[in-house]
PDB file of N, CA and C in Angstrom:
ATOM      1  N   UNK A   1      63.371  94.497 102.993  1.00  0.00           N
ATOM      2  CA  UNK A   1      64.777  94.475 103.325  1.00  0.00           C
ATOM      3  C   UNK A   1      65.064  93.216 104.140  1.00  0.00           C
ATOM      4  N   UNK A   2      66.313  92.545 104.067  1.00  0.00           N
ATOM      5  CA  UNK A   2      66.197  91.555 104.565  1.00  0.00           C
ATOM      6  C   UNK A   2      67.106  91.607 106.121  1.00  0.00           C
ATOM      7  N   UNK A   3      67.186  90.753 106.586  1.00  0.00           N
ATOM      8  CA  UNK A   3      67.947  90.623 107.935  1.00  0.00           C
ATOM      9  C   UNK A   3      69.365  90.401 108.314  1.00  0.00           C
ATOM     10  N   UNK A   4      70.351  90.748 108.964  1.00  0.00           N
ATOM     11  CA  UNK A   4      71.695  90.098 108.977  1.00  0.00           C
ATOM     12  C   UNK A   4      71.994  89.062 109.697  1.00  0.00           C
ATOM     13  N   UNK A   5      72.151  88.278 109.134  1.00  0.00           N
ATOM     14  CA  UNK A   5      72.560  86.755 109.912  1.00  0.00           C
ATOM     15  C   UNK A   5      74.363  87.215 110.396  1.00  0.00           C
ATOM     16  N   UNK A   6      74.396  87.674 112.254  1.00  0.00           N
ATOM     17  CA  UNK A   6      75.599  87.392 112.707  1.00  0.00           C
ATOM     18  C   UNK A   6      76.660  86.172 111.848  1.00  0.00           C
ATOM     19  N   UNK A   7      76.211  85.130 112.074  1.00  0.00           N
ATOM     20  CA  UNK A   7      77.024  84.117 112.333  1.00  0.00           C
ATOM     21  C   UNK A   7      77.967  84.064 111.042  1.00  0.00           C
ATOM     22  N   UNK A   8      76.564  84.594 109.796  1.00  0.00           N
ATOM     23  CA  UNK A   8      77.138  84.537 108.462  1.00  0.00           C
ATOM     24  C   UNK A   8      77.826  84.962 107.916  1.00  0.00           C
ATOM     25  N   UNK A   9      77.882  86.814 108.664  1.00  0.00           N
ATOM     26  CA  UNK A   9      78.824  87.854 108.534  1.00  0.00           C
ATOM     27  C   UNK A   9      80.282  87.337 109.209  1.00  0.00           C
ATOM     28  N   UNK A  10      80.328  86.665 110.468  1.00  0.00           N
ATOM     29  CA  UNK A  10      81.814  86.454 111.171  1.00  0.00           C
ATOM     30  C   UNK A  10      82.436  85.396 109.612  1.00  0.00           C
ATOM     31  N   UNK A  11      81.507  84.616 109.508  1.00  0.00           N
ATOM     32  CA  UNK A  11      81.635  83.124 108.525  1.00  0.00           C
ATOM     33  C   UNK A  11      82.823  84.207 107.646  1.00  0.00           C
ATOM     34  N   UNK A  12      82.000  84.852 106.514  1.00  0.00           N
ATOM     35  CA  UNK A  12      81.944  85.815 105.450  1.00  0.00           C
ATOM     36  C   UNK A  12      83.679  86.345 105.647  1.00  0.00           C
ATOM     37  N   UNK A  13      83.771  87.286 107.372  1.00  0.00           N
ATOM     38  CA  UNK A  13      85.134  88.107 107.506  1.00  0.00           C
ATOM     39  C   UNK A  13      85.987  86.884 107.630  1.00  0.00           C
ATOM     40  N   UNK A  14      85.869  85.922 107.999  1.00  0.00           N
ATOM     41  CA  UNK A  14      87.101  84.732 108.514  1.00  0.00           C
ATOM     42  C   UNK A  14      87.200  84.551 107.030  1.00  0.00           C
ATOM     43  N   UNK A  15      86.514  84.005 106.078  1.00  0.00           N
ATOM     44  CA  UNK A  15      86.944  83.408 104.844  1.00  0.00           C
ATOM     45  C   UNK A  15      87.567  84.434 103.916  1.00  0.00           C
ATOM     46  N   UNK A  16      87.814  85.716 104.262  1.00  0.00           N
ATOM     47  CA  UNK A  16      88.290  86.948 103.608  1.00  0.00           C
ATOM     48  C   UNK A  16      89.543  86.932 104.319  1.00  0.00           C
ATOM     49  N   UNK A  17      89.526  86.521 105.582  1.00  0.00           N
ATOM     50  CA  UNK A  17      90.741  86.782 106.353  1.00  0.00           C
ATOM     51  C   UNK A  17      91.717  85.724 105.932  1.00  0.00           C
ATOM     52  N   UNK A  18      90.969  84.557 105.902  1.00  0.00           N
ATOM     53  CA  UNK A  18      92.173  83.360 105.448  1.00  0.00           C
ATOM     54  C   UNK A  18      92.802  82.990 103.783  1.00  0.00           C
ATOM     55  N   UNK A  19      91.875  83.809 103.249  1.00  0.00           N
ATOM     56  CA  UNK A  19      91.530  84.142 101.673  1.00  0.00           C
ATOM     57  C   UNK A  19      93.278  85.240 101.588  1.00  0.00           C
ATOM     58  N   UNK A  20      93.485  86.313 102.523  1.00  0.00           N
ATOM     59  CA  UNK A  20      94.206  87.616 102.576  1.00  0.00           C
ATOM     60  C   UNK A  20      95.669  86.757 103.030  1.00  0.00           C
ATOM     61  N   UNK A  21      95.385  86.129 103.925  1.00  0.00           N
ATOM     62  CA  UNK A  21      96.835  85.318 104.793  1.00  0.00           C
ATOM     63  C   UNK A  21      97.261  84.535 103.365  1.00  0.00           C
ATOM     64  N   UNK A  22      96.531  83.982 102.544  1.00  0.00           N
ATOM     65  CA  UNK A  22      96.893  83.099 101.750  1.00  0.00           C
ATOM     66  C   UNK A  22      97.183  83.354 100.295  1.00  0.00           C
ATOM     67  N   UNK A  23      97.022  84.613  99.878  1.00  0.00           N
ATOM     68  CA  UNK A  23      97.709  85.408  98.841  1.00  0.00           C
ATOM     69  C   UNK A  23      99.294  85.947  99.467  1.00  0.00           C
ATOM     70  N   UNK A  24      99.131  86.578 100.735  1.00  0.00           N
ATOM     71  CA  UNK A  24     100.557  87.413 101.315  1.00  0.00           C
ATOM     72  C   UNK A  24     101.034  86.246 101.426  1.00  0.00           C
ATOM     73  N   UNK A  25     100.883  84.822 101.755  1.00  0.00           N
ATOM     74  CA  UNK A  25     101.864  83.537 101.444  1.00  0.00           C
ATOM     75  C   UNK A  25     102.763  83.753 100.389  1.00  0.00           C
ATOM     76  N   UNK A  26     101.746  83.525  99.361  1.00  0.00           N
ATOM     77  CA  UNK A  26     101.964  83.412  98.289  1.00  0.00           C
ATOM     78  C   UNK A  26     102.929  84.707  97.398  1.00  0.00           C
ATOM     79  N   UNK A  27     102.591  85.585  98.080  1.00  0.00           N
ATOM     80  CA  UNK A  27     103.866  86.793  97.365  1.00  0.00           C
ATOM     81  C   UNK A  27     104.912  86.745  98.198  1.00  0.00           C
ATOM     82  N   UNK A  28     104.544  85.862  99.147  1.00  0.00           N
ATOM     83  CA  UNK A  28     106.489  85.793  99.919  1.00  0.00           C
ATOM     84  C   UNK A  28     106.248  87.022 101.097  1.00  0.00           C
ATOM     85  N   UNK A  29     105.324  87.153 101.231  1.00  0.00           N
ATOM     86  CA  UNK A  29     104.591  87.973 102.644  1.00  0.00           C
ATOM     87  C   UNK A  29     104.462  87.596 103.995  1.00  0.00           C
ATOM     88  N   UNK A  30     104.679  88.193 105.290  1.00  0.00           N
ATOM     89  CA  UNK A  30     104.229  87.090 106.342  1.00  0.00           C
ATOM     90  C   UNK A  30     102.600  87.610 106.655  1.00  0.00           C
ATOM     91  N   UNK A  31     101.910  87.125 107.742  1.00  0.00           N
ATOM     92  CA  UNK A  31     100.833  87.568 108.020  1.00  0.00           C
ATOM     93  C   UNK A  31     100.444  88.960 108.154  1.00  0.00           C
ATOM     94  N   UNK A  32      99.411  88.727 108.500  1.00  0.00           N
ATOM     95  CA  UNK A  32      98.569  90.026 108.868  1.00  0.00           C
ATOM     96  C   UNK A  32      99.185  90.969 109.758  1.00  0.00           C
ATOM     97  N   UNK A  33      99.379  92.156 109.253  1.00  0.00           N
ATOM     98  CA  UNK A  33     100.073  93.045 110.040  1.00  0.00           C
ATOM     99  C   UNK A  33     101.600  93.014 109.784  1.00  0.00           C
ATOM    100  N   UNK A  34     102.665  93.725 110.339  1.00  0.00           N
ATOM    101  CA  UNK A  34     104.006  93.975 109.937  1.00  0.00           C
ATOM    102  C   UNK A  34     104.185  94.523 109.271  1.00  0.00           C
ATOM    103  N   UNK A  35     105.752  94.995 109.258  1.00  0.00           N
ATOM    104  CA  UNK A  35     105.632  96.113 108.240  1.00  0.00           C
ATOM    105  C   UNK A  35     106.765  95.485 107.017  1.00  0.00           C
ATOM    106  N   UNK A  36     106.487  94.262 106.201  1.00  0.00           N
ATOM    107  CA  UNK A  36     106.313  93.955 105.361  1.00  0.00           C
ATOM    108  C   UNK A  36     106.209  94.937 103.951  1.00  0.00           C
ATOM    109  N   UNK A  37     106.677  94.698 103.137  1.00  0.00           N
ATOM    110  CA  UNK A  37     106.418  95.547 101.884  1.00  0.00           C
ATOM    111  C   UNK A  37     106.260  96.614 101.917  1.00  0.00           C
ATOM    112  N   UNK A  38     106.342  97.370 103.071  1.00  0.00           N
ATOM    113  CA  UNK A  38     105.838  99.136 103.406  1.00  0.00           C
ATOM    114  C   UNK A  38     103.942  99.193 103.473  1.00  0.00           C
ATOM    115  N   UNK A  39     103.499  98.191 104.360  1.00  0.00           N
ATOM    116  CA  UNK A  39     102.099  98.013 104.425  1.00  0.00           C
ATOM    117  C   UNK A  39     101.736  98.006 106.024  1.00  0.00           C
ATOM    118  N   UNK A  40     102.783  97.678 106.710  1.00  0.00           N
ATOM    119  CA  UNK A  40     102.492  98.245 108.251  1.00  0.00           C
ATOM    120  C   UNK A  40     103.149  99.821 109.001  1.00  0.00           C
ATOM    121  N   UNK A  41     102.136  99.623 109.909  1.00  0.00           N
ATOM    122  CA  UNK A  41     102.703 100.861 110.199  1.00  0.00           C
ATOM    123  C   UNK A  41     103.789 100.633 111.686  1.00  0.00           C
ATOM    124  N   UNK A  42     103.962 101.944 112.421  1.00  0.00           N
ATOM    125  CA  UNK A  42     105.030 101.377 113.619  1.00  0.00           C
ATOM    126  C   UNK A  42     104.733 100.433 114.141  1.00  0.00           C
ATOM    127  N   UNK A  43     103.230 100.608 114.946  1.00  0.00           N
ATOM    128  CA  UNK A  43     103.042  99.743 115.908  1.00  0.00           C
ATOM    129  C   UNK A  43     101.988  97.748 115.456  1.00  0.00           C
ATOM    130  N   UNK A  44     102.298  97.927 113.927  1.00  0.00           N
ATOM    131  CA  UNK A  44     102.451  96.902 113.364  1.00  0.00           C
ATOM    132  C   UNK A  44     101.008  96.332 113.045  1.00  0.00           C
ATOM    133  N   UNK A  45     100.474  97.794 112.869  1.00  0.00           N
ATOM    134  CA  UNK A  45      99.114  97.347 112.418  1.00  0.00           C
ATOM    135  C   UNK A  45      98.969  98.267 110.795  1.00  0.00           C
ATOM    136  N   UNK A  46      98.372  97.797 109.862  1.00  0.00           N
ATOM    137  CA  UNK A  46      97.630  97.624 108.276  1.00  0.00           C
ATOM    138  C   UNK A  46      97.874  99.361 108.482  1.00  0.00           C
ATOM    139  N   UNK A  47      98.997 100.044 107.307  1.00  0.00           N
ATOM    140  CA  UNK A  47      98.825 101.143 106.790  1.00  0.00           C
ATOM    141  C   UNK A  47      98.162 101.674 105.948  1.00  0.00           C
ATOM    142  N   UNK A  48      96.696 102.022 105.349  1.00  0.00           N
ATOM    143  CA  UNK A  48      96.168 102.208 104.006  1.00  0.00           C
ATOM    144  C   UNK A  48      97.374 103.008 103.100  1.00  0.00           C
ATOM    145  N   UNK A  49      97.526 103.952 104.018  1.00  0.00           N
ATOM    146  CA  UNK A  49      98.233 104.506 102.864  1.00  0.00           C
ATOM    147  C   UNK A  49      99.248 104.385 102.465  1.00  0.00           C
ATOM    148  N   UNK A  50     100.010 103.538 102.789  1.00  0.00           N
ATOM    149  CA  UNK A  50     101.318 102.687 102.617  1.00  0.00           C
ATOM    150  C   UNK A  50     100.882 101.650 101.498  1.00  0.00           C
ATOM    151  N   UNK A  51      99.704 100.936 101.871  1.00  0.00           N
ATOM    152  CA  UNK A  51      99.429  99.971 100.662  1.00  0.00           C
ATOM    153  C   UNK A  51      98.685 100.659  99.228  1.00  0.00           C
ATOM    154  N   UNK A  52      98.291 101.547  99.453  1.00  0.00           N
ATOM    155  CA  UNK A  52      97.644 102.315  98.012  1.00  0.00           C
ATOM    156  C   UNK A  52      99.038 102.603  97.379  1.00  0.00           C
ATOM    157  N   UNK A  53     100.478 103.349  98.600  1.00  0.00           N
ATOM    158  CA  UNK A  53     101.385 103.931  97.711  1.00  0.00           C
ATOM    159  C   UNK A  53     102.107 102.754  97.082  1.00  0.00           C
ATOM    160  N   UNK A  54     102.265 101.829  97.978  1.00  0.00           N
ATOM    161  CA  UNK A  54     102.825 100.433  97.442  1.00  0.00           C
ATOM    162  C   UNK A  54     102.427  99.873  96.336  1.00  0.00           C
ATOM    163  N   UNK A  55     100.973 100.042  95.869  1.00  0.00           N
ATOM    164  CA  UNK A  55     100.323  99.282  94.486  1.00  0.00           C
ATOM    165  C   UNK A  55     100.114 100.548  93.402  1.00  0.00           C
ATOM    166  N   UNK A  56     100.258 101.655  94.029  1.00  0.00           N
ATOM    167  CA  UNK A  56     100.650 102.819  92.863  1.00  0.00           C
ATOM    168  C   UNK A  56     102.201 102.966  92.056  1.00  0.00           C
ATOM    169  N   UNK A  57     102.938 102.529  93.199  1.00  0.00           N
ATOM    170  CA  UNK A  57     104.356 102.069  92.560  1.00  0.00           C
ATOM    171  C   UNK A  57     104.476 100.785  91.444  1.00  0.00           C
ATOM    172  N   UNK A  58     103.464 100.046  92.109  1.00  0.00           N
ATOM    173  CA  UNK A  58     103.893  98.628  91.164  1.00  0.00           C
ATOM    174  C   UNK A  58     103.078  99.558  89.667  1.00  0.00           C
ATOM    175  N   UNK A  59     102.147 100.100  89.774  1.00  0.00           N
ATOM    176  CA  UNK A  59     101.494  99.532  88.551  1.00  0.00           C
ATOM    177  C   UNK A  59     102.492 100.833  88.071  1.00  0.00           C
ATOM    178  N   UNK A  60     103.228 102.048  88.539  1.00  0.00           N
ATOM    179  CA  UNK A  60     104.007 102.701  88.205  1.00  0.00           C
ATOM    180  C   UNK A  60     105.013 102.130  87.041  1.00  0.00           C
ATOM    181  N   UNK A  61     105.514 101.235  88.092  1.00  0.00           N
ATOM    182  CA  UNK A  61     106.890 100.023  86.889  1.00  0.00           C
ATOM    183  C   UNK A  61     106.221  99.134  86.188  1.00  0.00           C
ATOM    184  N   UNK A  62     105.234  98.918  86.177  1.00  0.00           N
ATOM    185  CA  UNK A  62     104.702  97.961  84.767  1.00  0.00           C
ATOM    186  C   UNK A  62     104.539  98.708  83.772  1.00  0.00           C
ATOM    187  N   UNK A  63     104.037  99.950  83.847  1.00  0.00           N
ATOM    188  CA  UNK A  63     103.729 101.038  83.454  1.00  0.00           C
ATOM    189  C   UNK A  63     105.043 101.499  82.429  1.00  0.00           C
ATOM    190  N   UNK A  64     106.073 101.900  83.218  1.00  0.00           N
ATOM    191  CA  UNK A  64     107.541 101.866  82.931  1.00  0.00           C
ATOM    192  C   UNK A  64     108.111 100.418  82.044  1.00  0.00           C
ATOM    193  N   UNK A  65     108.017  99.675  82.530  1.00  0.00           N
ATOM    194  CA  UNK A  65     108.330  98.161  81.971  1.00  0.00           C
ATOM    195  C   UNK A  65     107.686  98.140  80.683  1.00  0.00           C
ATOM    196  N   UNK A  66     106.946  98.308  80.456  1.00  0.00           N
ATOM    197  CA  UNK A  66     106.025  98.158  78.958  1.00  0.00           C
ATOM    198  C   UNK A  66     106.151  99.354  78.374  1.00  0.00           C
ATOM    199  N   UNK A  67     106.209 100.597  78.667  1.00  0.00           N
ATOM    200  CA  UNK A  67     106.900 101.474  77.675  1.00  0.00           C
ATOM    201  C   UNK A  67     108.492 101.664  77.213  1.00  0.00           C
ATOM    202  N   UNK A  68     109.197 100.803  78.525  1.00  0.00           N
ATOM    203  CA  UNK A  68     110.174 100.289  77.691  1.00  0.00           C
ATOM    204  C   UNK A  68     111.001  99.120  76.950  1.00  0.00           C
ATOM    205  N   UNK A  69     109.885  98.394  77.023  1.00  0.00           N
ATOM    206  CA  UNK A  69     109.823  97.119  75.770  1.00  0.00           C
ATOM    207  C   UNK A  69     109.239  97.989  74.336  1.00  0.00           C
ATOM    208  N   UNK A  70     108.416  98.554  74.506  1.00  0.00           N
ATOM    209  CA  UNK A  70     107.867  99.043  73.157  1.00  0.00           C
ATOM    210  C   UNK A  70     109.120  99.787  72.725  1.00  0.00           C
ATOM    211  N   UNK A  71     109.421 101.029  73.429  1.00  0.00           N
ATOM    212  CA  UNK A  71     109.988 101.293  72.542  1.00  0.00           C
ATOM    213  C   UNK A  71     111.795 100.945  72.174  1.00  0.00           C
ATOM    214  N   UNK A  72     112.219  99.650  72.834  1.00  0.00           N
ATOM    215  CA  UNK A  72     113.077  98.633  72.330  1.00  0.00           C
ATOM    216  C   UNK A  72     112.199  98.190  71.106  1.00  0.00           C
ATOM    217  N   UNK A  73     111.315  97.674  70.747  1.00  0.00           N
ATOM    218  CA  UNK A  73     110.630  97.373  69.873  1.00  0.00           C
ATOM    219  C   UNK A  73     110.713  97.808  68.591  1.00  0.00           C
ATOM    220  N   UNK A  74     110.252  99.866  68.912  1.00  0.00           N
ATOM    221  CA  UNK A  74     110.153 100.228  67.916  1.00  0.00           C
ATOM    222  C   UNK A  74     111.695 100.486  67.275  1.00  0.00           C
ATOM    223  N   UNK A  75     112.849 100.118  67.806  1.00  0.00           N
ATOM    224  CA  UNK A  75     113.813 100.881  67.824  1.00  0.00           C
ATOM    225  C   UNK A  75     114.763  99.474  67.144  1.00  0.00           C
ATOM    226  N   UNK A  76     114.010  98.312  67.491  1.00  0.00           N
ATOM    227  CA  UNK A  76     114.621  97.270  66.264  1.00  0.00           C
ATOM    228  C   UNK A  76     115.881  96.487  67.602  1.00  0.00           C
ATOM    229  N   UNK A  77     115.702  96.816  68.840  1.00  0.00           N
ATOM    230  CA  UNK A  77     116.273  95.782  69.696  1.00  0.00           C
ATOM    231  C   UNK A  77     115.739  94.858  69.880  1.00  0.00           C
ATOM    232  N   UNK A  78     114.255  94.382  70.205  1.00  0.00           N
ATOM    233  CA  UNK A  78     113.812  93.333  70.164  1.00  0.00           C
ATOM    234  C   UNK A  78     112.798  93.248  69.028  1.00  0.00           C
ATOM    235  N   UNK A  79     112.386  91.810  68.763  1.00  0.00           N
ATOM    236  CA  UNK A  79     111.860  91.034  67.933  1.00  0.00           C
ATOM    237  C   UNK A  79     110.575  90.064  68.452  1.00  0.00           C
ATOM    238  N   UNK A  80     110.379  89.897  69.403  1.00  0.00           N
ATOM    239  CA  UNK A  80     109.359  89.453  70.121  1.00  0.00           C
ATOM    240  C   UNK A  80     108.642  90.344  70.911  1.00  0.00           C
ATOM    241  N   UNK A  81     107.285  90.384  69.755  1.00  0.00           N
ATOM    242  CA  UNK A  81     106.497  91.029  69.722  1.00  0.00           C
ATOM    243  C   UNK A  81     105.305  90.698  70.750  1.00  0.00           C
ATOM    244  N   UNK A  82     105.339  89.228  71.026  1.00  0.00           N
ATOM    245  CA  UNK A  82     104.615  88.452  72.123  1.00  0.00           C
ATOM    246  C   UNK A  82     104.717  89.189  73.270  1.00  0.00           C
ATOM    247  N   UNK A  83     106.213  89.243  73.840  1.00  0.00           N
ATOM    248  CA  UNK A  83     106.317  89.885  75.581  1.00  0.00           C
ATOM    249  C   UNK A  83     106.190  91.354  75.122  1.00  0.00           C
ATOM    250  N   UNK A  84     106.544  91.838  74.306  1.00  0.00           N
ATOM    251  CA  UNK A  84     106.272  93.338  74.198  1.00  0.00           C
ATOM    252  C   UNK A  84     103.965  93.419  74.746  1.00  0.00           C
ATOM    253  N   UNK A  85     103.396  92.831  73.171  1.00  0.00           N
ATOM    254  CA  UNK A  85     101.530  92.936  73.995  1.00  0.00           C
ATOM    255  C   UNK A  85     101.616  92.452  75.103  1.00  0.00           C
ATOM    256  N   UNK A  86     102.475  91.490  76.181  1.00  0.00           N
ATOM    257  CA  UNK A  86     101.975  90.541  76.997  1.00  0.00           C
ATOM    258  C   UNK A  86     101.795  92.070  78.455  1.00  0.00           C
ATOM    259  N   UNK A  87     103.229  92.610  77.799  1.00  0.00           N
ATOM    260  CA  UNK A  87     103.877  93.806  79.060  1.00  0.00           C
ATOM    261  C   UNK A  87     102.695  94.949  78.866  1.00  0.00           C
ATOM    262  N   UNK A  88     102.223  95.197  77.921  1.00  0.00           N
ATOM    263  CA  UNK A  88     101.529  95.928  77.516  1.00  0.00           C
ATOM    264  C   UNK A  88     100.179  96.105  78.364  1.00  0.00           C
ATOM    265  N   UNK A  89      99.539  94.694  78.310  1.00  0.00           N
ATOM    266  CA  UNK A  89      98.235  94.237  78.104  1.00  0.00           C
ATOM    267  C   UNK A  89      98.174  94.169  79.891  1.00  0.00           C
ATOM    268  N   UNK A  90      99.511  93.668  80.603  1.00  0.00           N
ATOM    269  CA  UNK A  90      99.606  93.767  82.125  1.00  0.00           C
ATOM    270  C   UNK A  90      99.399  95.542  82.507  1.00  0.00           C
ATOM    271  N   UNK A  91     100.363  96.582  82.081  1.00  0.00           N
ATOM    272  CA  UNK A  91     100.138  98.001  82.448  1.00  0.00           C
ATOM    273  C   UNK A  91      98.608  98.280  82.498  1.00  0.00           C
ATOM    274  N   UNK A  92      98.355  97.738  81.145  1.00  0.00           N
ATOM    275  CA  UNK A  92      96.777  98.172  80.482  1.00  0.00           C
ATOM    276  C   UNK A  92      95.601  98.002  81.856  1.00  0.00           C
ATOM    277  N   UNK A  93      95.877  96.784  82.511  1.00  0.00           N
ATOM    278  CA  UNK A  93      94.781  96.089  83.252  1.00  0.00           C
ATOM    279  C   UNK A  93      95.322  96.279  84.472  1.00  0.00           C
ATOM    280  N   UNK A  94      96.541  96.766  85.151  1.00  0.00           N
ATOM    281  CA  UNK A  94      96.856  97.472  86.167  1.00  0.00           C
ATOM    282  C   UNK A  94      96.637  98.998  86.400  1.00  0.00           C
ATOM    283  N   UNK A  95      96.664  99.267  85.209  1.00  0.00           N
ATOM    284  CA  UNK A  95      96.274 101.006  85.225  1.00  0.00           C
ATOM    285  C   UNK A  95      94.186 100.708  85.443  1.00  0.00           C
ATOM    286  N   UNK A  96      93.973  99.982  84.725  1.00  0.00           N
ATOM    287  CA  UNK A  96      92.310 100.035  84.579  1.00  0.00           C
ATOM    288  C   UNK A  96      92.338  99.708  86.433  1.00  0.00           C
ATOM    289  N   UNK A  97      92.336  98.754  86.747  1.00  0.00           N
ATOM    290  CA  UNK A  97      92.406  98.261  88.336  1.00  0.00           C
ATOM    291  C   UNK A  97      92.451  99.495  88.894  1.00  0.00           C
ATOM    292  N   UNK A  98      93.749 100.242  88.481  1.00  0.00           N
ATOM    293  CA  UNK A  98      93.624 101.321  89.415  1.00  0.00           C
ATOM    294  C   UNK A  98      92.673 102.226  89.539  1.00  0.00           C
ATOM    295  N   UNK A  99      92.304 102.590  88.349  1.00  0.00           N
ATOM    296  CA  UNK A  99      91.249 103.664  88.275  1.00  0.00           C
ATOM    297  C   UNK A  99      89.933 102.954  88.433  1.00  0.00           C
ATOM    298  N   UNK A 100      89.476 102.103  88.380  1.00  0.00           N
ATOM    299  CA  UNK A 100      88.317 101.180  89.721  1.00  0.00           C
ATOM    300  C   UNK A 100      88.665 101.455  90.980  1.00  0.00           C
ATOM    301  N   UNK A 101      89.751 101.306  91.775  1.00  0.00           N
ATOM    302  CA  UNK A 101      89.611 101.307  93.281  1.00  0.00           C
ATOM    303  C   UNK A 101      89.372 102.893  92.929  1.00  0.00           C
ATOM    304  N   UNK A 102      89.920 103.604  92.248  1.00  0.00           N
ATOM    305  CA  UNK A 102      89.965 105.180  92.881  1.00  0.00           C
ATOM    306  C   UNK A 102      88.472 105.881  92.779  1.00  0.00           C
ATOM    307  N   UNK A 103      87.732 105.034  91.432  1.00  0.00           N
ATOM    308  CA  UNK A 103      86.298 105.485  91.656  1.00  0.00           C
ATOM    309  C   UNK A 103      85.362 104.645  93.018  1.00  0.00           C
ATOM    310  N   UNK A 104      85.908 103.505  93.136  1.00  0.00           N
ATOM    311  CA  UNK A 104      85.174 103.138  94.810  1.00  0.00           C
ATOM    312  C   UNK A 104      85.208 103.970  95.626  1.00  0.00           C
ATOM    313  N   UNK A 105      86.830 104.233  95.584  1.00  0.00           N
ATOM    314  CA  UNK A 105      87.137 105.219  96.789  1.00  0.00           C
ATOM    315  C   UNK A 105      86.291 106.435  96.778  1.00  0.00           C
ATOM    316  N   UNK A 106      86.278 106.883  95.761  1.00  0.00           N
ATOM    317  CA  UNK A 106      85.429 108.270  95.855  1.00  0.00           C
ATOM    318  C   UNK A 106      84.011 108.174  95.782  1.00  0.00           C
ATOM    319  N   UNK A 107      83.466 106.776  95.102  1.00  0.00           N
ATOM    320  CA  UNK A 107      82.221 107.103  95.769  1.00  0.00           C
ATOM    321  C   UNK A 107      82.070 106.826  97.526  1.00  0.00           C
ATOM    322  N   UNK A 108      82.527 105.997  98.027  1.00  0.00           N
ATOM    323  CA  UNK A 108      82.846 105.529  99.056  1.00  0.00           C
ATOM    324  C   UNK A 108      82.733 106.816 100.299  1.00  0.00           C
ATOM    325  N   UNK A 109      83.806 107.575  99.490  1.00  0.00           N
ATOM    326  CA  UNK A 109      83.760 109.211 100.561  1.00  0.00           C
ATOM    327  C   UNK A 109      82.704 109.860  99.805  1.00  0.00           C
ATOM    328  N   UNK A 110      82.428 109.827  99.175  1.00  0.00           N
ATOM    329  CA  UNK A 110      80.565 110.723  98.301  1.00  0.00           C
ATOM    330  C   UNK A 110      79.724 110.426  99.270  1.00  0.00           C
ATOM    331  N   UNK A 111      79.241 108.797  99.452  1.00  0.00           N
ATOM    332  CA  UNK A 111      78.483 108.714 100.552  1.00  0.00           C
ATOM    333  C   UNK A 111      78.270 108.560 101.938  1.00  0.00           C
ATOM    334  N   UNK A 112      80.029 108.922 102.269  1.00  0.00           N
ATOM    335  CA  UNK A 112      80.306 108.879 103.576  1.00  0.00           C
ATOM    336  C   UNK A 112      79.845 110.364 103.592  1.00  0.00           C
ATOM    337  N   UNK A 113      80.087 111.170 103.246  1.00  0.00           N
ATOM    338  CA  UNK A 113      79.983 112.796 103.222  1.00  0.00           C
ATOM    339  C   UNK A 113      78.680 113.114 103.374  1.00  0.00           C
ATOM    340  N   UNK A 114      77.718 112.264 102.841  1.00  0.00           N
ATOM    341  CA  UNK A 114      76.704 112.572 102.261  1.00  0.00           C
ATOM    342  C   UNK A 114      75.221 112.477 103.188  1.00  0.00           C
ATOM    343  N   UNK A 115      76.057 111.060 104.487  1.00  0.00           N
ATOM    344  CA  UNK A 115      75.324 110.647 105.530  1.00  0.00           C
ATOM    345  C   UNK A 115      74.689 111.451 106.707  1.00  0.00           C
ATOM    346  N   UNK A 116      73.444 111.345 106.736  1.00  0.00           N
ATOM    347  CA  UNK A 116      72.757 111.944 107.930  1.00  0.00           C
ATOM    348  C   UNK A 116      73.471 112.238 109.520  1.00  0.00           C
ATOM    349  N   UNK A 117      74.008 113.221 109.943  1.00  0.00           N
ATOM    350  CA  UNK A 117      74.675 112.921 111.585  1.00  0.00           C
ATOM    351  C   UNK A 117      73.537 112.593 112.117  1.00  0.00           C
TER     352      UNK A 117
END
């Protein structure tokens, strides 16, 4: 088994941390913490369960969004068949995403449960 290098682990959380600041840029987010998008809580610290319900909603309306391009589709309102797979192929790989975190999650509590007191 090998050893934990401190320095490498702080290295490791800072480049995750500035990695996190620099996506919430990028969606028009402010920093870490706040209650932003329904992801903080009162006292303005990281809600989990605010952000699971927050990314269960999105993939909710893509979800929604692409079943109702298709069936505009099938129904002879639209003709571009391109954004219809494109909407599709986004639900497809937001629904899969989801059901990955939810099997982490549960193994996650499997072997939290599972641990020696």
């Amino acid at each position: 088994m090998s050893t934990i290098d401190p320095s490498r682990l702080l290295q490791m959380r800072s480049s995750i941390l500035n990695q996190n600041q620099a996506l919430q840029r990028a969606a028009g987010r402010g920093g870490i913490g706040g209650a932003e998008g329904g992801v903080g809580g009162a006292d303005g610290t990281p809600d989990f369960g605010a952000a699971i319900n927050n990314a269960l909603q999105q993939v909710n309306a893509q979800q929604s969004k692409a079943s109702n391009l298709s069936e505009a589709y099938e129904r002879g309102d639209t003709h571009d068949i391109v954004s219809v797979m494109i909407e599709r192929q986004k639900a497809s790989l937001g629904f899969e995403t989801t059901l990955q975190v939810r099997n982490k999650l549960l193994s996650a509590y499997r072997d939290i449960m599972n641990m020696p007191v």
